[in-house]
Protein backbone atom coordinates (compact mmCIF):
# COMPACT_ATOMS: atom_id res chain seq x y z
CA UNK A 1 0.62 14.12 19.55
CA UNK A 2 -0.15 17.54 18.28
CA UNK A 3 -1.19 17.75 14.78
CA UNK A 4 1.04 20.14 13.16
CA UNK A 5 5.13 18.16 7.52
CA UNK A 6 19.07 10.64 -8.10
CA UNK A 7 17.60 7.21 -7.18
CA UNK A 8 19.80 5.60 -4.45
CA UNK A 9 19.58 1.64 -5.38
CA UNK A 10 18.42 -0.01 -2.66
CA UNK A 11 17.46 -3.56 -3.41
CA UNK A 12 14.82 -5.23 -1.23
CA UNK A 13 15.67 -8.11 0.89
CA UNK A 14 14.08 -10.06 3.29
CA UNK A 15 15.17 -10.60 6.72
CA UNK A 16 17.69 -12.88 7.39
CA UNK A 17 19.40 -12.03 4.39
CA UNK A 18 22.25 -9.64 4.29
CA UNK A 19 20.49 -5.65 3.58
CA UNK A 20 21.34 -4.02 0.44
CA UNK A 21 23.33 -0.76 1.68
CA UNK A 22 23.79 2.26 -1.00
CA UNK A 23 25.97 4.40 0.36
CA UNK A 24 28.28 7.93 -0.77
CA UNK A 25 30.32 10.90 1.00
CA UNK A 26 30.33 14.21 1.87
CA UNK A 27 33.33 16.39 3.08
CA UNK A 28 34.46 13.15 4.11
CA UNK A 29 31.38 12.06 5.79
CA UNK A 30 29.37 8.39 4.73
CA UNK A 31 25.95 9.11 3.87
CA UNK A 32 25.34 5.34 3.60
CA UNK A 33 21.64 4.06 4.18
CA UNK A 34 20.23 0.56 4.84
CA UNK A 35 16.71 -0.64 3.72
CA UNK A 36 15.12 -4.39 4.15
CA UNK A 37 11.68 -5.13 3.43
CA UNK A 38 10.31 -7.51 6.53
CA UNK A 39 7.94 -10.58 5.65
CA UNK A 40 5.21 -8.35 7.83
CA UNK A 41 5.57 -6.08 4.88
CA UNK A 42 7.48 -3.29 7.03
CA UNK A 43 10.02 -1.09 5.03
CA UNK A 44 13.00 -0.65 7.57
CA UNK A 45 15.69 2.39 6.43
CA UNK A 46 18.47 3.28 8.59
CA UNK A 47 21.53 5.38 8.51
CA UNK A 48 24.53 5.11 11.09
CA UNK A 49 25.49 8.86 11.93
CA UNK A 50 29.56 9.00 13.35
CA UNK A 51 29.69 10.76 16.48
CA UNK A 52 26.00 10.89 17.63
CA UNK A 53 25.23 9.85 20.65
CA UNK A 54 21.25 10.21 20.39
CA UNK A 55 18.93 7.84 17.88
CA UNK A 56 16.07 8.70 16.28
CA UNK A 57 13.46 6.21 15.06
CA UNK A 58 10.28 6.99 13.61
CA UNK A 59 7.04 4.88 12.55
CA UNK A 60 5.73 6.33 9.40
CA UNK A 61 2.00 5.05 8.38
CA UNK A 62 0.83 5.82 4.48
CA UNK A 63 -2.58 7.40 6.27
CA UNK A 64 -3.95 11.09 6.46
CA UNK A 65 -6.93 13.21 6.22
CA UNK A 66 -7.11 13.07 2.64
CA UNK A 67 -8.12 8.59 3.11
CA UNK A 68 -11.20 9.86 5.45
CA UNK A 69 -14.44 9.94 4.33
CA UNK A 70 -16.29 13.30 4.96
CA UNK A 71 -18.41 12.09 7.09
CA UNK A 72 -14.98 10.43 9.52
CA UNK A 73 -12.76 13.76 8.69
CA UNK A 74 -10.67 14.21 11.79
CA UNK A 75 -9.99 10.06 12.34
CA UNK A 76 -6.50 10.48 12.16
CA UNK A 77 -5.56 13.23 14.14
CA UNK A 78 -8.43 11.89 16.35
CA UNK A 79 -6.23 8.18 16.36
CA UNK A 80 -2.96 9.94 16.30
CA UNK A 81 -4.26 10.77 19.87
CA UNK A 82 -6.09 7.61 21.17
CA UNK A 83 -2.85 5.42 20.20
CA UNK A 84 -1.35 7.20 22.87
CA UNK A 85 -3.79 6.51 25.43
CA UNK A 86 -2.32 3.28 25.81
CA UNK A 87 -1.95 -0.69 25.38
CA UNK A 88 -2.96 -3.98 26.73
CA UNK A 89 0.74 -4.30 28.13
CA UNK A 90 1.55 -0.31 28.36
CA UNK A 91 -0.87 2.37 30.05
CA UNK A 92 -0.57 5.97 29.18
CA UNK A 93 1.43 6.43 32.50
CA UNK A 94 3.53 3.74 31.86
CA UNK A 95 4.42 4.99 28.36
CA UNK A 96 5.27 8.79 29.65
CA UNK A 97 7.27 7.49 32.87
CA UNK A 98 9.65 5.32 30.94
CA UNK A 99 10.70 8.19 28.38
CA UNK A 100 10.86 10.68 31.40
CA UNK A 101 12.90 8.28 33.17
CA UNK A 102 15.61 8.23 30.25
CA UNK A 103 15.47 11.87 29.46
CA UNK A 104 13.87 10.63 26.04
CA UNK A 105 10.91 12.37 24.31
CA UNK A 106 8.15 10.60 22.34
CA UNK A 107 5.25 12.19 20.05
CA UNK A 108 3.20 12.27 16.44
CA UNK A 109 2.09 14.20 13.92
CA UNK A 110 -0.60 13.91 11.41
CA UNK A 111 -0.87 15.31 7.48
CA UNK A 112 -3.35 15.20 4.80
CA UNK A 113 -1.36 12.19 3.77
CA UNK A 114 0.74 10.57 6.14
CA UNK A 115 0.97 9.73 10.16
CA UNK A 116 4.18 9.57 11.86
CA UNK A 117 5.31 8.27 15.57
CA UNK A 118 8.68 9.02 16.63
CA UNK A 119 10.84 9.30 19.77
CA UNK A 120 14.62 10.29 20.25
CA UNK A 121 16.40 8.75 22.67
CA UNK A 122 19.91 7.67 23.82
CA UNK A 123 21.31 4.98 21.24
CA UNK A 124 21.19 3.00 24.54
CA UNK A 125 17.38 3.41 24.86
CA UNK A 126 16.67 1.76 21.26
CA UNK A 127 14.81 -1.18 22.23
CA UNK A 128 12.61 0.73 24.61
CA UNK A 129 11.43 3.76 21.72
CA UNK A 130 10.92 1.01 19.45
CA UNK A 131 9.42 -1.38 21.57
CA UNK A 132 6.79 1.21 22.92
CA UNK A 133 6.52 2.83 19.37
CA UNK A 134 5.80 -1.01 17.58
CA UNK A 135 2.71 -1.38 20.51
CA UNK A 136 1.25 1.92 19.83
CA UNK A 137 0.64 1.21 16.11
CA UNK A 138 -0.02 -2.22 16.14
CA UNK A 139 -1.93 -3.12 19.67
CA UNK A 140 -3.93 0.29 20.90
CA UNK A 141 -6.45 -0.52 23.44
CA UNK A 142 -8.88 2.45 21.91
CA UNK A 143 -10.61 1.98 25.23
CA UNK A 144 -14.17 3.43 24.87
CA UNK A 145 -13.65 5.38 28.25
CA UNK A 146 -10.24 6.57 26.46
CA UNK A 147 -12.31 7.73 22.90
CA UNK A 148 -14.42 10.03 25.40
CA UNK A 149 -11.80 11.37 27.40
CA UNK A 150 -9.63 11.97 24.42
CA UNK A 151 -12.35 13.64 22.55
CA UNK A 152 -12.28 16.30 24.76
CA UNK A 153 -8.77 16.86 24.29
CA UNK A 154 -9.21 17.15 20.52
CA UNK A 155 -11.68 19.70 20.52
CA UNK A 156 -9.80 21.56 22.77
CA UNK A 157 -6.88 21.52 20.69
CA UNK A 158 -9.19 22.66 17.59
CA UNK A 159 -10.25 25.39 19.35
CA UNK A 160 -6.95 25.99 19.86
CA UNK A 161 -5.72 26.47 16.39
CA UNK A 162 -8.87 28.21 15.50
CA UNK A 163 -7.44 30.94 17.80
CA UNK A 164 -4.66 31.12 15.96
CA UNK A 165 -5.12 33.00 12.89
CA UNK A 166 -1.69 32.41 11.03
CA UNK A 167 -2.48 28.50 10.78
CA UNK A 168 -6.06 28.30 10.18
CA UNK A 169 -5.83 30.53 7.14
CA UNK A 170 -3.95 27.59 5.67
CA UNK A 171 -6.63 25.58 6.59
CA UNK A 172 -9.19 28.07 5.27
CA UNK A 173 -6.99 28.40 1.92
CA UNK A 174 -7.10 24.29 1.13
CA UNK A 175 -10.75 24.00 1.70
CA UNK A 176 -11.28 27.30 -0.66
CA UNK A 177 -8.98 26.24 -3.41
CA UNK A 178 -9.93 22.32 -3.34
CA UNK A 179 -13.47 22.65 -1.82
CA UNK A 180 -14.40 19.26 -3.57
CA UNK A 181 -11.85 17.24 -2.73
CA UNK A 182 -10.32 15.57 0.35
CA UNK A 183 -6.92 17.54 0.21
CA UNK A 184 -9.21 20.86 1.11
CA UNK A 185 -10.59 19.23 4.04
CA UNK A 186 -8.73 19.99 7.60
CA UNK A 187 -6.05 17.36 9.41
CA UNK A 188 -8.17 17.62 12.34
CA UNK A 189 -11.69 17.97 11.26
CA UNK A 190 -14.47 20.07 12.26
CA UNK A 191 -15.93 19.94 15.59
CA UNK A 192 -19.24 18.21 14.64
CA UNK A 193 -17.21 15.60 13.17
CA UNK A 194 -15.37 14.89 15.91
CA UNK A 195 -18.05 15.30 18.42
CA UNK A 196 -20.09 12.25 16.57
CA UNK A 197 -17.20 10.23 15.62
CA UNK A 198 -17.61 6.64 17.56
CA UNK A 199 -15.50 4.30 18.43
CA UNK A 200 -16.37 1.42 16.20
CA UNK A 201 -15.74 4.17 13.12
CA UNK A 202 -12.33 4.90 14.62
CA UNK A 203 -11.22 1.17 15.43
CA UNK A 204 -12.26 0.09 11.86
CA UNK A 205 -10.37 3.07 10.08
CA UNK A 206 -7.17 1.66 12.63
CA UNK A 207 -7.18 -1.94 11.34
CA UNK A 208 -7.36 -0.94 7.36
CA UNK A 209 -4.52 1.23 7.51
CA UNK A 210 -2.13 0.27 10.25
CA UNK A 211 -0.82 -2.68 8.33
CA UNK A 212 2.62 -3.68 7.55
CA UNK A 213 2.66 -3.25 3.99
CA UNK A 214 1.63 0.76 5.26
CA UNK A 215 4.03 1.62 7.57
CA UNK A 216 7.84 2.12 7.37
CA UNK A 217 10.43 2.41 10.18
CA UNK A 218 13.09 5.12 9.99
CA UNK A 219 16.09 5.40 12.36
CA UNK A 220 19.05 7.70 12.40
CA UNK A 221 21.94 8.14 15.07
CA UNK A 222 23.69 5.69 17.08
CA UNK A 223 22.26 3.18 15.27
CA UNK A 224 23.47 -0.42 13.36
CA UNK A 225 20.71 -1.46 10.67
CA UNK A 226 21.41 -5.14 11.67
CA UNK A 227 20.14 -3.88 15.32
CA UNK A 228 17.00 -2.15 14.00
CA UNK A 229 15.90 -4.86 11.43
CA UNK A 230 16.26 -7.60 14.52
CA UNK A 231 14.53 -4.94 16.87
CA UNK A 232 11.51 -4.56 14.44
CA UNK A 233 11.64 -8.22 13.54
CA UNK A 234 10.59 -9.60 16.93
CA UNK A 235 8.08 -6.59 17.89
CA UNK A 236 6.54 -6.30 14.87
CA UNK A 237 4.10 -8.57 14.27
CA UNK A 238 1.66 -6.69 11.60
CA UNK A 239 1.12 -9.06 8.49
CA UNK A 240 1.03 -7.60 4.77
CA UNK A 241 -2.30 -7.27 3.73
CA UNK A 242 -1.38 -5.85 0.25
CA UNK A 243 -3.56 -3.58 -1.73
CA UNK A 244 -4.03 -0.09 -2.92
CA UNK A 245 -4.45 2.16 -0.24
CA UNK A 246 -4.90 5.33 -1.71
CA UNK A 247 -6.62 5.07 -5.18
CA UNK A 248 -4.55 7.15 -7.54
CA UNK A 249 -6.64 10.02 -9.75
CA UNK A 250 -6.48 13.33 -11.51
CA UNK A 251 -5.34 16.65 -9.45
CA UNK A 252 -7.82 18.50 -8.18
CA UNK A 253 -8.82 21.64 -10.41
CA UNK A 254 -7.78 24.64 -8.75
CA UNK A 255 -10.96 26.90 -7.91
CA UNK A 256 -9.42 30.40 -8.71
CA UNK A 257 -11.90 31.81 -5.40
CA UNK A 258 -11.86 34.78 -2.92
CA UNK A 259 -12.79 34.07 0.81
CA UNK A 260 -12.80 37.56 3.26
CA UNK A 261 -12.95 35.77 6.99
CA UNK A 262 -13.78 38.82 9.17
CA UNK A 263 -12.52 38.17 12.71
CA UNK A 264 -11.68 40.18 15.58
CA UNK A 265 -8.13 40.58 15.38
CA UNK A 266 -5.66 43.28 14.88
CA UNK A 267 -3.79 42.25 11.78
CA UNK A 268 -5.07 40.59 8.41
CA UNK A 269 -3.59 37.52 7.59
CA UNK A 270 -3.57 36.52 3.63
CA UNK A 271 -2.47 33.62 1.92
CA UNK A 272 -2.33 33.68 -2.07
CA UNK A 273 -1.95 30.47 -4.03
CA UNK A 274 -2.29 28.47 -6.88
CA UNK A 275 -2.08 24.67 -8.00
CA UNK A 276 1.65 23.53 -7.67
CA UNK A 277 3.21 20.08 -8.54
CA UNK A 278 3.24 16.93 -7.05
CA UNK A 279 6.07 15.94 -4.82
CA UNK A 280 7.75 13.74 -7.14
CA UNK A 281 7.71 15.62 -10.27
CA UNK A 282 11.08 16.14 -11.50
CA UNK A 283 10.29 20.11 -11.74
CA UNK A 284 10.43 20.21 -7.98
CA UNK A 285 14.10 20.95 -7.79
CA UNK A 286 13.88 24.16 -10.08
CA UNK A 287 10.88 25.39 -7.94
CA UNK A 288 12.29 24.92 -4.49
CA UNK A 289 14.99 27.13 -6.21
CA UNK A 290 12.81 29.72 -7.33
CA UNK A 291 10.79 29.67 -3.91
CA UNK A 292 13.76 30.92 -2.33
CA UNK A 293 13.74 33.52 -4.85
CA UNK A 294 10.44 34.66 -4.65
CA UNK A 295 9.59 34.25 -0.94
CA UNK A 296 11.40 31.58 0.39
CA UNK A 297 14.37 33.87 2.79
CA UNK A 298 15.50 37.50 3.94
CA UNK A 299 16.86 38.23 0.83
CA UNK A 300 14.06 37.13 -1.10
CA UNK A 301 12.78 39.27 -3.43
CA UNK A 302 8.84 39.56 -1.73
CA UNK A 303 10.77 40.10 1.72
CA UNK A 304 12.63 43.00 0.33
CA UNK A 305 10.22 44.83 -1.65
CA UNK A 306 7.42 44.36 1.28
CA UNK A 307 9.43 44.31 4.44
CA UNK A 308 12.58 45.82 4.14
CA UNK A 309 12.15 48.70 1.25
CA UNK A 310 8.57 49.70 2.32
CA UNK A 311 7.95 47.92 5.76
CA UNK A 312 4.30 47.23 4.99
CA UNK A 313 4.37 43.74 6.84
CA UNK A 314 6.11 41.88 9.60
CA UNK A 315 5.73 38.49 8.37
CA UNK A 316 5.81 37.20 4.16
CA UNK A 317 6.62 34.09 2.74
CA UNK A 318 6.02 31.58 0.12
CA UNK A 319 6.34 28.01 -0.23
CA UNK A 320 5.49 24.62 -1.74
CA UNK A 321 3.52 21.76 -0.73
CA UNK A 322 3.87 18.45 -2.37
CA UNK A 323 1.11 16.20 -2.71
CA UNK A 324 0.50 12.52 -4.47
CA UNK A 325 -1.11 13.94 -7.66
CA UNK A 326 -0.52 18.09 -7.36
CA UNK A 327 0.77 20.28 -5.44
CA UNK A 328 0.09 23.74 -3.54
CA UNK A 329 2.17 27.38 -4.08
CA UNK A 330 1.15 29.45 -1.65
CA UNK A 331 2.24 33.40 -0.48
CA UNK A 332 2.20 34.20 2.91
CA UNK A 333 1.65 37.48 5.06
CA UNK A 334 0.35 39.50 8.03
CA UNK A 335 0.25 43.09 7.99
CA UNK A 336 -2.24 45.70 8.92
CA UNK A 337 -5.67 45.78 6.64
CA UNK A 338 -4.83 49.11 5.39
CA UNK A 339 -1.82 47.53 3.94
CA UNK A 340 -3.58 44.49 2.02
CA UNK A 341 -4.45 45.73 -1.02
CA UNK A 342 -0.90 47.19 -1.23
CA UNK A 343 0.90 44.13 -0.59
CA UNK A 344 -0.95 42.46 -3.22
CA UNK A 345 -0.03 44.65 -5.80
CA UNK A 346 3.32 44.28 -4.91
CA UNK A 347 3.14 40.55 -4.81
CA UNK A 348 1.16 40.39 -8.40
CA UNK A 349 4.14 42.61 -9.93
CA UNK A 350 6.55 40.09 -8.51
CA UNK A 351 5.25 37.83 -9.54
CA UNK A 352 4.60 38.82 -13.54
CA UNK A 353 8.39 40.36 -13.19
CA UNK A 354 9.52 36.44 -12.63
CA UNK A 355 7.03 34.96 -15.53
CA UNK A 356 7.67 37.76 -17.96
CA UNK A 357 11.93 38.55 -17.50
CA UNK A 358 12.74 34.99 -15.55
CA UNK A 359 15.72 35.66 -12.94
CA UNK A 360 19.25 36.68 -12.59
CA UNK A 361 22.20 34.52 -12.80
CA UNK A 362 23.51 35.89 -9.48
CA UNK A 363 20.09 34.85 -7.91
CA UNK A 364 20.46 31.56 -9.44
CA UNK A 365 23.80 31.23 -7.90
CA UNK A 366 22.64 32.57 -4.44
CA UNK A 367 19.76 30.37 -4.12
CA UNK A 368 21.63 27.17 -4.87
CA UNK A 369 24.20 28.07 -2.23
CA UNK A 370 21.06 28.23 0.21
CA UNK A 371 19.75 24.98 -0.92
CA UNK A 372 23.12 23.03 -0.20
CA UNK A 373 23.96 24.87 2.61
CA UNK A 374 20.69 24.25 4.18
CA UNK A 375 20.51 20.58 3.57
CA UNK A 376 24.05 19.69 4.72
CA UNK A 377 23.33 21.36 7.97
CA UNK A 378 20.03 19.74 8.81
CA UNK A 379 21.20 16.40 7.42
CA UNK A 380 24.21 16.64 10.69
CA UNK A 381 20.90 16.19 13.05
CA UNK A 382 19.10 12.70 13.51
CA UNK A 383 16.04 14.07 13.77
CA UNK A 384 16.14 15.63 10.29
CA UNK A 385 17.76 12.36 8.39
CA UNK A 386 15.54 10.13 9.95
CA UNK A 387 12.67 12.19 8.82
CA UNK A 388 14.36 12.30 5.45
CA UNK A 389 14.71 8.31 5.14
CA UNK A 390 10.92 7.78 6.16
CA UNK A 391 9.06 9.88 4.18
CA UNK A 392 11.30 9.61 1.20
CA UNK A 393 10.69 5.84 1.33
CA UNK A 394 6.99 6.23 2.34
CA UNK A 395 6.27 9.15 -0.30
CA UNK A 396 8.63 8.54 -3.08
CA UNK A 397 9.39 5.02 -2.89
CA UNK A 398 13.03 6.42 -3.49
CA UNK A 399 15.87 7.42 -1.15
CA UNK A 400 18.60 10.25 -2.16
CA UNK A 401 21.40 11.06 -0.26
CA UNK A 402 22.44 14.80 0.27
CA UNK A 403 25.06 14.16 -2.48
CA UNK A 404 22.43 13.19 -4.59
CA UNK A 405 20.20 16.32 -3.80
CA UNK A 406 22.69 18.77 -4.17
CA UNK A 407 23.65 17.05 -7.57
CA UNK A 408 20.10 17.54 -8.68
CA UNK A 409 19.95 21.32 -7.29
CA UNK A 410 23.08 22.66 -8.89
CA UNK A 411 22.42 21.12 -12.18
CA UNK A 412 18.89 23.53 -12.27
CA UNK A 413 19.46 25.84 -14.68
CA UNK A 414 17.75 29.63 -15.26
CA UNK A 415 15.60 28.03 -18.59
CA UNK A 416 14.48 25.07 -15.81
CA UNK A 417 13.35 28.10 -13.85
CA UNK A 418 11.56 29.88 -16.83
CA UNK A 419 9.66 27.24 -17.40
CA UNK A 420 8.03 26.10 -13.69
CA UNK A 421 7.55 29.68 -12.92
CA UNK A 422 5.47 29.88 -16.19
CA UNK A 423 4.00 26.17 -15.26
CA UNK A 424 3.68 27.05 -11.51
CA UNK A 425 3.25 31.14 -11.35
CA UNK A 426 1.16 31.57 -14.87
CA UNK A 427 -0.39 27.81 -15.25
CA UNK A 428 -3.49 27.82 -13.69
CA UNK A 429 -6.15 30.48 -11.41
CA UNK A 430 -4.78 32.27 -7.89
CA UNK A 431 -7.29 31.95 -5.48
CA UNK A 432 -7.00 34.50 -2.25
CA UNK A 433 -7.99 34.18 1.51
CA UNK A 434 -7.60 37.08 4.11
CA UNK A 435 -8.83 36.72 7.68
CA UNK A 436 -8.57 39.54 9.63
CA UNK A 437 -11.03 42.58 10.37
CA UNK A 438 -13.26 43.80 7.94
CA UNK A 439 -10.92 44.98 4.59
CA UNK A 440 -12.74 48.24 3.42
CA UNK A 441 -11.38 47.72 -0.07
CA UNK A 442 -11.95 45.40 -2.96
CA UNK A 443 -9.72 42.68 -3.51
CA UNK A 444 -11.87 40.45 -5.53
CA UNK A 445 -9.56 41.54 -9.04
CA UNK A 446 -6.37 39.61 -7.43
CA UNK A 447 -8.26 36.13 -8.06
CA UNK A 448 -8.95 33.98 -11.07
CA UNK A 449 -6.57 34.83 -13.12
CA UNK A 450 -2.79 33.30 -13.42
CA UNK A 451 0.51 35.77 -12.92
């Protein structure tokens, strides 16, 4: 409940028929999936993991920030919350005793985009995650006496991650680099929003999105698809109600701005981005490959000229972040205010160094053995494939198995990286946001224009 993230054919059948499965190996392993489309409109995807003892199942709804208007920003963190509050057959108590009672843990998460609610249990304790997940997103009570209450909680967990700098300066970096369009606005709104949100507002935005045709169920484990598909059968009972739920449009133009936050703390935290690419551009591959390059691990070439060779910050990084119609690269750190300027200079030379002379075979070869080596080891948990299967199916309306992935990785090549770093790095305005205590120093020539 805390707000916090090849083509496998897969024909769509309808319950009782028999479920397409796609299925390949690795070291020996099946990395076979299941997926049925319901008559309520729910997507189910499974995938049977040998030798696990523990399922994990997951409701994923097509609904986030970015579907609020301004005026309701904060609804779905706000409903994330109130869903859990309880149902006309399950109180909040009930809910919490029952997963203690099994040793099984329940929870959500809301993004700009998406809203998931998942549990991990025993394979045993299937029909009781499911059951009590199914009720949450189809039958919430959304009490009035629980909106109140739970309001409360919300702003307390705002204040929260106000106090803590190294989060809200992503916040503060969306709403400076989008400040027109939903994607800048926060996953849990601003106070005043949430402090005048009513209940009527939050019911209605609950009954347009929670639908069948939005929502997919993911499980991964101890698991038979045949099990899950007759599970979700009988407790679903949400109806397709099709029709666009997210109205597809141009990206966002970057703004190419400079926000200085002064706060009272000891260290300045930056973040230095630029427009990316959406999540399922083809160019993805080559600059997940180059993020661990640039910023994306220890031996990263920002960690080693910042950190290690001149030790002018604890903490940089860089990453991606994938959206419907664009994207978001973004450079991370937090290191003394003296030190900002510095590390920004070093960052900007990085970063022409990889537009201008591209990068070396043996960093080619070092970040693809990363890649595959990170995905075959968080593929082995149930948590991670079952997060893979629903937002793959929610978000790309495609399902790739690790084979698949690793295919795509190790065919990248050093002219695929050439040209997304000159796409992605020199393609459109930086913009730069530092919160910390006051800087002393002019930073204002960083912004505006590409690497």
């Amino acid at each position: 409940m805390i707000a916090t993230a090849g083509r496998a054919a897969t024909a769509e059948t309808a319950v009782p028929a028999e479920p397409n499965k796609t299925s390949a190996t690795l070291g020996g392993r099946d990395m076979g999936f299941d997926r049925t489309v319901l008559p309520s409109g729910v997507r189910v995807v499974s995938e049977r993991l040998e030798g696990a003892r523990s399922v994990s199942i997951g409701a994923w709804v097509g609904t986030g920030s970015r579907d609020e208007p301004a005026e309701l920003n904060g609804a779905t963190h706000f409903l994330e919350h109130l869903l859990f509050k309880g149902t006309p057959s399950r109180s909040a108590q009930e809910i919490a005793e029952s997963f203690d009672a099994i040793g099984g843990d329940i929870n959500a998460f809301t993004t700009r985009e998406l809203t998931c609610f998942h549990a991990r249990t025993l394979g045993e304790d299937l029909e009781l995650a499911l059951g009590t997940i199914a009720d949450l997103v189809q039958n919430a009570s959304l009490a009035p006496d629980d909106v109140e209450a739970e309001r409360s909680v919300v702003l307390e967990e705002i204040a929260m991650h106000e106090d803590t700098p190294d989060d809200i300066v992503f916040d503060v970096f969306h709403e400076t680099m989008w400040p027109d369009h939903p994607l800048g606005r926060r996953v849990q709104g601003l106070p005043e929003n949430v402090e005048q949100m009513s209940r009527d507002a939050i019911a209605g935005f609950f009954h347009r999105y929670y639908t069948g045709d939005n929502i997919v169920v993911a499980a991964s484990g101890q698991v038979e698809h045949a099990q899950v598909l007759d599970l979700v059968d009988r407790v679903f009972s949400a109806h397709a109600t099709p029709r666009a739920m997210r109205a597809p449009g141009p990206p966002p133009a970057p703004a190419g701005k400079l926000l200085v936050h002064e706060r009272d703390i000891e260290q300045a935290h930056l973040v230095y981005g630029t427009q990316g690419i959406p999540r399922g551009d083809e160019r993805r591959w080559a600059l997940g490959l180059l993020n661990v390059i640039l910023g994306g691990g220890m031996s990263s070439r920002l960690f080693q000229e910042i950190r290690e060779k001149r030790g002018l910050a604890y903490a940089v990084s860089s990453g991606h972040m994938g959206y419907n119609e664009t994207g978001m690269y973004n450079i991370y750190a937090g290191c003394s205010t003296e030190n900002v300027a510095e590390v920004l200079s070093i960052i900007r030379e990085q970063l022409g160094a990889v537009t201008s002379s591209g990068i070396t075979d043996q960093e080619l070869a070092r970040a693809v053995g990363h890649v595959r080596g990170s995905l075959v080891l968080s593929m082995e948990e149930p948590g991670a494939q079952m997060s893979h299967l629903g937002k793959s199916e929610l978000c790309l309306g495609e399902i790739m198995t690790t084979e698949e992935m690793i295919a795509r990785v190790e065919s990248v090549t050093l002219d695929d990286i050439r040209h997304v770093a000159a796409d992605v790095l020199g393609g459109s305005p930086w913009s730069l946001v530092v919160l910390g205590p006051a800087l002393g120093v002019d930073v204002s020539g960083f912004v505006g224009a590409a690497a």
